[in-house]
C-alpha atoms as a PDB file:
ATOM      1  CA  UNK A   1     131.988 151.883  84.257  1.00  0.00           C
ATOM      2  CA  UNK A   2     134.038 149.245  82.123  1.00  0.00           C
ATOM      3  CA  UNK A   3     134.035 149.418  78.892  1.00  0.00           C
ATOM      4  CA  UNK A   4     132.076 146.492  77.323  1.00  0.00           C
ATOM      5  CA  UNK A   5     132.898 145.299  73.850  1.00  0.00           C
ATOM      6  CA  UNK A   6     129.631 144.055  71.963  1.00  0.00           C
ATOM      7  CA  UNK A   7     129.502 142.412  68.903  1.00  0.00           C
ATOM      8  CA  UNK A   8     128.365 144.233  65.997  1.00  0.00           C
ATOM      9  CA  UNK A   9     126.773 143.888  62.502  1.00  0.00           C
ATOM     10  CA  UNK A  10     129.089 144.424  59.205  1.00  0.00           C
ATOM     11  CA  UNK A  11     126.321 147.018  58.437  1.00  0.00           C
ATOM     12  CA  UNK A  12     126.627 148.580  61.577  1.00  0.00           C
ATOM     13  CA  UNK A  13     130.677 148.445  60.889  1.00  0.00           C
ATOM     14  CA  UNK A  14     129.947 150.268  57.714  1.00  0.00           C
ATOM     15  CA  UNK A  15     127.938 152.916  58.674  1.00  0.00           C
ATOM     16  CA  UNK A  16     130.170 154.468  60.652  1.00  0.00           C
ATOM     17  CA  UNK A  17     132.063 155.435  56.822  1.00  0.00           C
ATOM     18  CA  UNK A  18     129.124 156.920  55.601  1.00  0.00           C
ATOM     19  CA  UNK A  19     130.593 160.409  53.936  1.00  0.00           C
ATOM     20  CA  UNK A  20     127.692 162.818  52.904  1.00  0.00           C
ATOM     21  CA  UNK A  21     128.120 163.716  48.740  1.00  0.00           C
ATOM     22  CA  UNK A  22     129.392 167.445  49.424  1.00  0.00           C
ATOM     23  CA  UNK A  23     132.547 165.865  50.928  1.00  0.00           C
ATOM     24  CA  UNK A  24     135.342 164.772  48.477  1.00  0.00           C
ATOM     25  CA  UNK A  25     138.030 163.883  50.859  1.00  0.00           C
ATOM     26  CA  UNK A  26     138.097 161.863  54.030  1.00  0.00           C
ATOM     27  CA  UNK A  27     140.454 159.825  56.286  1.00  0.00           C
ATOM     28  CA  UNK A  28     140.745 156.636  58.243  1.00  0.00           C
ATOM     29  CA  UNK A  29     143.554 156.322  61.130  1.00  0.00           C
ATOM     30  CA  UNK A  30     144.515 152.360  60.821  1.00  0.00           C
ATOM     31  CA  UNK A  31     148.199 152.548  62.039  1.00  0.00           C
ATOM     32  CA  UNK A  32     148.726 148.604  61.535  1.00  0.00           C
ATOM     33  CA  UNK A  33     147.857 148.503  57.993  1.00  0.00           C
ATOM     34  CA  UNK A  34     151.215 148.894  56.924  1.00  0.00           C
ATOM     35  CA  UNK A  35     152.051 145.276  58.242  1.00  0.00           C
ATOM     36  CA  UNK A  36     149.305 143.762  56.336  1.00  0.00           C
ATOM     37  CA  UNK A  37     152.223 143.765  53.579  1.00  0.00           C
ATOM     38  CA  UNK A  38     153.838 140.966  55.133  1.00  0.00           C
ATOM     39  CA  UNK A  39     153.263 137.124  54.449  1.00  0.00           C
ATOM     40  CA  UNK A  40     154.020 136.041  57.982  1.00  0.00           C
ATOM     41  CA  UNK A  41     151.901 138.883  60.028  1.00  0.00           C
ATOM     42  CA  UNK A  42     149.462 136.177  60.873  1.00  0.00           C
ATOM     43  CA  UNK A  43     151.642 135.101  63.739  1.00  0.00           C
ATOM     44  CA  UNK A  44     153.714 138.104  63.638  1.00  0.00           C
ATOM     45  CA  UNK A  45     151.458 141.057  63.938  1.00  0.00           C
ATOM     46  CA  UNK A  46     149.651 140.112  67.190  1.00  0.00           C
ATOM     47  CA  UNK A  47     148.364 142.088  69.654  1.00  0.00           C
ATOM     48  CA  UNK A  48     150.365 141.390  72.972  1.00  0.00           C
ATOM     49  CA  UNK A  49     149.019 141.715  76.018  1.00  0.00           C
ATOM     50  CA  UNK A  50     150.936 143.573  79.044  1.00  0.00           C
ATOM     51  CA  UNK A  51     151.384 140.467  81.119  1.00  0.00           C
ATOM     52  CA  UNK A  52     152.823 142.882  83.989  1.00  0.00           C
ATOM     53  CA  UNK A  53     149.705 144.217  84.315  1.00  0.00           C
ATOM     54  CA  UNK A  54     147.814 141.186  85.001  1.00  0.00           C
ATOM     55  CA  UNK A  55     146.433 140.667  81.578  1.00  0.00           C
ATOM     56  CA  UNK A  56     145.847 137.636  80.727  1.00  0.00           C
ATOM     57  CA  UNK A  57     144.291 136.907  77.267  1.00  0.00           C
ATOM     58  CA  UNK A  58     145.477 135.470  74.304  1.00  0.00           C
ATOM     59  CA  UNK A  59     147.166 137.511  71.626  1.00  0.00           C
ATOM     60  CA  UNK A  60     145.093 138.355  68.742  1.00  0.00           C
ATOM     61  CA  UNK A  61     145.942 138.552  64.790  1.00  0.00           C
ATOM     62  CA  UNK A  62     145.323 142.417  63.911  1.00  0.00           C
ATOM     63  CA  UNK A  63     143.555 141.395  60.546  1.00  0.00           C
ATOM     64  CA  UNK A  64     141.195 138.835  61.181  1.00  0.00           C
ATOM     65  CA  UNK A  65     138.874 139.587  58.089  1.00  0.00           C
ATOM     66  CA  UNK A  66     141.575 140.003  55.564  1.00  0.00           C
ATOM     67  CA  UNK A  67     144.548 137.493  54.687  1.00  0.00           C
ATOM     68  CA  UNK A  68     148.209 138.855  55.386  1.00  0.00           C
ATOM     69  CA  UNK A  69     150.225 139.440  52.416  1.00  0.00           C
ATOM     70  CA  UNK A  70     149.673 140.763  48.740  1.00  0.00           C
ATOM     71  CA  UNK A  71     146.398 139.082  48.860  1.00  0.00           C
ATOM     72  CA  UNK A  72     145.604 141.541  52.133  1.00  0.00           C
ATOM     73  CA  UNK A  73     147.074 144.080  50.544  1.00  0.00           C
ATOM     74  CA  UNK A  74     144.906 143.509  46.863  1.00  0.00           C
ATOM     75  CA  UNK A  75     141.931 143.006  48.711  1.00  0.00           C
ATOM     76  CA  UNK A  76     142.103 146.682  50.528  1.00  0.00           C
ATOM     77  CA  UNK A  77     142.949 148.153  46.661  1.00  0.00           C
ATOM     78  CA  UNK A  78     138.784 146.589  45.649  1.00  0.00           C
ATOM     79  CA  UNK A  79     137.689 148.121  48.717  1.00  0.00           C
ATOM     80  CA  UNK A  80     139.160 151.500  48.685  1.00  0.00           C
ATOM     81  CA  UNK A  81     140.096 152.135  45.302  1.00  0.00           C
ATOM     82  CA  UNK A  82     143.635 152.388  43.610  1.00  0.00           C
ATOM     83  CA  UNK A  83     143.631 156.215  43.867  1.00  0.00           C
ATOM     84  CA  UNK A  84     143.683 156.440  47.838  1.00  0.00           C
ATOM     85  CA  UNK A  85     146.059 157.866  49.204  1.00  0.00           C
ATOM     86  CA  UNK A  86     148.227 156.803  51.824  1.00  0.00           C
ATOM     87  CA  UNK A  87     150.188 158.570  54.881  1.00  0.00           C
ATOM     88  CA  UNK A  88     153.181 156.202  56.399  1.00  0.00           C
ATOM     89  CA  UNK A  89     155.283 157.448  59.289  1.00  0.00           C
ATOM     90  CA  UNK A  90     158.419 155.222  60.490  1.00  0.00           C
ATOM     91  CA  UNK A  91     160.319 155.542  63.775  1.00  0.00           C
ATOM     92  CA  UNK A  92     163.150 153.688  64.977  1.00  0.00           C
ATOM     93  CA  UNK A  93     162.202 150.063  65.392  1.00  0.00           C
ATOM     94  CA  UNK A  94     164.167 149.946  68.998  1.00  0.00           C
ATOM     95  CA  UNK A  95     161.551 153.164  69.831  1.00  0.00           C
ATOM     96  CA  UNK A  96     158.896 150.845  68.776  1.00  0.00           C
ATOM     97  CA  UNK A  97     160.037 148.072  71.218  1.00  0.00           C
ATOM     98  CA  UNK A  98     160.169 150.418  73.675  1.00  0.00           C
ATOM     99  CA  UNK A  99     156.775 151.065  73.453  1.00  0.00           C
ATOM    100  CA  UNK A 100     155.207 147.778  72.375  1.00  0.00           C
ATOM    101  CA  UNK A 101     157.402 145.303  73.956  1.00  0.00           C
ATOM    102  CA  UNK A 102     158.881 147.110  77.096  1.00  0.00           C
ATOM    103  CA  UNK A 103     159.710 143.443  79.074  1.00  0.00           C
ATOM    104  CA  UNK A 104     160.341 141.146  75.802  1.00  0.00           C
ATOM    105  CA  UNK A 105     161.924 140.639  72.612  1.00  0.00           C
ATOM    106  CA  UNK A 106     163.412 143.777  71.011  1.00  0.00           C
ATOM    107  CA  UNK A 107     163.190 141.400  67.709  1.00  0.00           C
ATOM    108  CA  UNK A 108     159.398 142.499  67.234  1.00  0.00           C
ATOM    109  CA  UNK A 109     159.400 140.608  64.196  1.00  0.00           C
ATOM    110  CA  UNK A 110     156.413 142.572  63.061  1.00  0.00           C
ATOM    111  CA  UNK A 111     158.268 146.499  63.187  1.00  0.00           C
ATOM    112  CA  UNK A 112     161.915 144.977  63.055  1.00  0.00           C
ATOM    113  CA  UNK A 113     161.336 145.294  58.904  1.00  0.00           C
ATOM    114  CA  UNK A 114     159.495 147.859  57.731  1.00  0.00           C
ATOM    115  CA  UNK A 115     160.672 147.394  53.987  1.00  0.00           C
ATOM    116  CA  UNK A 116     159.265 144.381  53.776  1.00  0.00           C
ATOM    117  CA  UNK A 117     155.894 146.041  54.111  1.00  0.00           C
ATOM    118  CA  UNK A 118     156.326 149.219  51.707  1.00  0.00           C
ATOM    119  CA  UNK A 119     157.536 146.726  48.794  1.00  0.00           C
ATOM    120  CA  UNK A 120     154.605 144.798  48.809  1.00  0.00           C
ATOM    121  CA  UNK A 121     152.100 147.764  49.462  1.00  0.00           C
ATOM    122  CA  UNK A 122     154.133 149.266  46.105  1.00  0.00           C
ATOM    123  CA  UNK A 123     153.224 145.922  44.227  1.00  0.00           C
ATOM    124  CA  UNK A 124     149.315 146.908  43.838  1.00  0.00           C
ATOM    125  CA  UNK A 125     149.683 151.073  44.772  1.00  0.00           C
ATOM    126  CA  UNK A 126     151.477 153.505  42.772  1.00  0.00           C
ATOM    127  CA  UNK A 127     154.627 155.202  44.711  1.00  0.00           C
ATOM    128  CA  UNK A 128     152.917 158.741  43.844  1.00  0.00           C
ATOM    129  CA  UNK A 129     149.900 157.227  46.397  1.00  0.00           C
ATOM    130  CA  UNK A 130     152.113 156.885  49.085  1.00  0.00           C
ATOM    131  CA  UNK A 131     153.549 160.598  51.699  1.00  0.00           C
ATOM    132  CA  UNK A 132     156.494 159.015  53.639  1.00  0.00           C
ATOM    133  CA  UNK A 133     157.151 160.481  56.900  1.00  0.00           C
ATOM    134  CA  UNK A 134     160.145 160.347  59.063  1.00  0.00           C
ATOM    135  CA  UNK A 135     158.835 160.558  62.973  1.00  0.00           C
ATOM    136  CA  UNK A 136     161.920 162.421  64.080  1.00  0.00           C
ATOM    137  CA  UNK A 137     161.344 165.148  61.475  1.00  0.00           C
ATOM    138  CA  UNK A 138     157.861 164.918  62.470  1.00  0.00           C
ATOM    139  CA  UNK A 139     158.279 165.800  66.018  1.00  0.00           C
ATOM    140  CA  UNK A 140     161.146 168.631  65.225  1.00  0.00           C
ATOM    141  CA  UNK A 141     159.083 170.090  62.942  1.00  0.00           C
ATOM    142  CA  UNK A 142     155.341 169.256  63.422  1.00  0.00           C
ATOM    143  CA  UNK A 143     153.660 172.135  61.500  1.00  0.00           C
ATOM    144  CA  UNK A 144     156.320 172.054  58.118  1.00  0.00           C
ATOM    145  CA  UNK A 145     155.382 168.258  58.038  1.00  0.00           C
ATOM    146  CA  UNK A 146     151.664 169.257  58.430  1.00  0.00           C
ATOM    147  CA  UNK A 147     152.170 171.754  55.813  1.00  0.00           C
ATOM    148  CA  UNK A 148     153.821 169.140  53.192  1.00  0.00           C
ATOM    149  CA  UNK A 149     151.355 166.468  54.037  1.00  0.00           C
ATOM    150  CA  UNK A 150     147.773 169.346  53.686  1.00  0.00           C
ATOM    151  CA  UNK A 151     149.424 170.518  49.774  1.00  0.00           C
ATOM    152  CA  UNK A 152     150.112 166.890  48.850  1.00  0.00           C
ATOM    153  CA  UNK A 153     146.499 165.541  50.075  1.00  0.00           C
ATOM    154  CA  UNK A 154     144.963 169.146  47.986  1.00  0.00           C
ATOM    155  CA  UNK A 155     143.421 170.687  51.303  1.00  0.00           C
ATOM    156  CA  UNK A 156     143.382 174.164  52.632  1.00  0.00           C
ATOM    157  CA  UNK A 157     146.370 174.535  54.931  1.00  0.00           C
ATOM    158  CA  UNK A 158     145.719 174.376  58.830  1.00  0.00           C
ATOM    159  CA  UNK A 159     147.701 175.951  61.657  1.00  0.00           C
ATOM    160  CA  UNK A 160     148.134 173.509  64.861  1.00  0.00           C
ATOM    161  CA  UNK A 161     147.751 175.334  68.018  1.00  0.00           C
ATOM    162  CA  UNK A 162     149.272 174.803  71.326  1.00  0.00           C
ATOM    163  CA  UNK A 163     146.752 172.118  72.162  1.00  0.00           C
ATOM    164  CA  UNK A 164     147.566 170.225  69.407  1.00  0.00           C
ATOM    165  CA  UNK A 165     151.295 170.519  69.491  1.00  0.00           C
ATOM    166  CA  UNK A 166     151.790 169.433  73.053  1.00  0.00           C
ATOM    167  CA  UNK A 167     152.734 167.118  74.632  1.00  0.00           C
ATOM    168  CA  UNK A 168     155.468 165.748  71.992  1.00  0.00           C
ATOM    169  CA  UNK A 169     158.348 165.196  74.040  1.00  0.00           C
ATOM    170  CA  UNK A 170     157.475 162.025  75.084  1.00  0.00           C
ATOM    171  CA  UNK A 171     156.756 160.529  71.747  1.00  0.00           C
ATOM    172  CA  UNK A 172     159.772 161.940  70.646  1.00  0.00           C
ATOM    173  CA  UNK A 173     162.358 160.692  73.219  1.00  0.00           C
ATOM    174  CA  UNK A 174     164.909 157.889  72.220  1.00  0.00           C
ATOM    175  CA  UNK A 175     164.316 154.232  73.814  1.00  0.00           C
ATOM    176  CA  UNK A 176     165.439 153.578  76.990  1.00  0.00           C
ATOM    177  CA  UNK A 177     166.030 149.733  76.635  1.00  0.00           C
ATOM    178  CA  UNK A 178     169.866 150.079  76.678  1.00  0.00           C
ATOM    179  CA  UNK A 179     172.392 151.062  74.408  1.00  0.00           C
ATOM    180  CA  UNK A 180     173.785 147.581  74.505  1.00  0.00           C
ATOM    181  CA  UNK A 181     170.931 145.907  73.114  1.00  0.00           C
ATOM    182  CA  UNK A 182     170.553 149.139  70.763  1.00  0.00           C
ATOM    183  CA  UNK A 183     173.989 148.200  69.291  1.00  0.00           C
ATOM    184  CA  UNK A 184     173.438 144.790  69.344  1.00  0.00           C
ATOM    185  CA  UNK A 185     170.091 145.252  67.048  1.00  0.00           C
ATOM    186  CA  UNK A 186     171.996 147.289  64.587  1.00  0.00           C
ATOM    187  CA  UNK A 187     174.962 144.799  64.987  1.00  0.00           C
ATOM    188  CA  UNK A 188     172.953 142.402  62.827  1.00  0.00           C
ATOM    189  CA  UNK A 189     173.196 142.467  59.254  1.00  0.00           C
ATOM    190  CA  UNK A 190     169.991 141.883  58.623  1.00  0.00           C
ATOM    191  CA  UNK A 191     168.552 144.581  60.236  1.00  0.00           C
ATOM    192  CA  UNK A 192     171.212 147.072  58.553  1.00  0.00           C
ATOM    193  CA  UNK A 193     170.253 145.789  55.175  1.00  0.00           C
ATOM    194  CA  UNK A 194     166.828 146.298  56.045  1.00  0.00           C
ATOM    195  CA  UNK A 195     166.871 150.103  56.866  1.00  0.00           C
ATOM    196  CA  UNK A 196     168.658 150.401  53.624  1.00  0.00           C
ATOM    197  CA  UNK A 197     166.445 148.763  51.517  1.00  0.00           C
ATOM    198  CA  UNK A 198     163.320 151.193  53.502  1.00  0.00           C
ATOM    199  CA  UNK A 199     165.824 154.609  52.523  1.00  0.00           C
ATOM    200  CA  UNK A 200     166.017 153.646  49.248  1.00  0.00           C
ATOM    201  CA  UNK A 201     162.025 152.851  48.596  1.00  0.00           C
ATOM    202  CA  UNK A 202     160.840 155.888  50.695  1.00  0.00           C
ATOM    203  CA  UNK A 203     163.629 158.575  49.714  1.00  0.00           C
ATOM    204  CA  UNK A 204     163.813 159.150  53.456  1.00  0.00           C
ATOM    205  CA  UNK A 205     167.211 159.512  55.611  1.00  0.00           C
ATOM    206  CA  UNK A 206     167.149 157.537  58.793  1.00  0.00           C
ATOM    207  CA  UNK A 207     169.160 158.595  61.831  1.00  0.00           C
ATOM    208  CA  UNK A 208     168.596 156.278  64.255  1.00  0.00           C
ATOM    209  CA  UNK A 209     170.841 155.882  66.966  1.00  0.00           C
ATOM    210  CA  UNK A 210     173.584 153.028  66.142  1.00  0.00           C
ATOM    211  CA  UNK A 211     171.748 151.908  63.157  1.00  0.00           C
ATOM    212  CA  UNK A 212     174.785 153.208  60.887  1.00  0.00           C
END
């Protein structure tokens, strides 16, 4: 049966974040919040549709209750509180094209600039708030990451079994748009300049392929 989207209450919304008191610690998966950092993502950050696969609607802003920006990015601090915590992974932003724009623009002028993001997220958070990942040390080394991320949040550690281990490969393979238009990407100063500025705020070590 198709799935049919209804619309919904904000109470309804909210009670699905209901926590009961004996719980101290709890998480929310929202992988494009990290754009809400940047001015433009109201015509940046849209949802695309696959038009190869006969989809035909109208892409959609990501954040339609909350402005773009460092107002977006203030306005989640009064919701949630300036002592959340906050888990970012980055991956190679031809990867990301790969997967989100297989038949257009490798620009993706929402992903091509990830630093442009973090700084204004570190305008209204504290740096100490924020665990930086790197996806290809992620996907080497699931469990160390794991490890890192369970002491920094202040849970028990966890062991991932099989199940949740596999399957990784296929997140973790390289894009297959080209290495032309790889090299071209990194050609451009801009984007070179970018990945710097991201190394520099996160402490990370990209090694993307033809990005140096």
């Amino acid at each position: 049966m198709p799935y049919e989207k209804k619309d919904r209450s904000v109470a309804d919304y909210h009670s699905e974040f209901l926590i009961p008191c004996k719980k101290n610690i709890s998480f929310d998966a929202t992988p494009f919040y990290l754009y809400l950092g940047q001015e433009s993502a109201k015509t940046n950050c849209t949802d695309v549709p696959d038009m190869t696969k006969g989809n035909t609607r109208s892409a959609q802003y990501r954040f339609p209750r909350t402005p773009p920006g460092l107002a977006g990015v203030e306005d989640v601090a009064k919701i949630v509180g300036k002592d959340a915590k906050f888990l970012v992974m980055f991956r190679d932003p031809m990867v990301v094209a790969e997967g989100h724009y297989p038949n257009g623009d490798v620009e993706q002028p929402c992903h091509s600039c990830d630093a442009d993001s973090v700084e204004t997220w570190l305008k209204v958070f504290p740096k100490e708030n924020f665990f930086f990942i790197d996806s290809d040390e992620y996907f080497d080394n699931q469990q160390k990451v794991m490890d890192d991320v369970f002491k920094w949040v202040g849970v028990e550690p966890f062991e991932l079994d099989e199940r949740l281990l596999d399957p990784v490969g296929r997140r973790r393979a390289a894009s297959s748009r080209g290495d032309a238009e790889a090299r071209d990407y990194y050609s451009n100063p801009e984007h070179k300049r970018c990945k710097e500025r991201l190394e520099i705020t996160t402490g990370l070590k990209f090694n993307w392929k033809y990005a140096d």
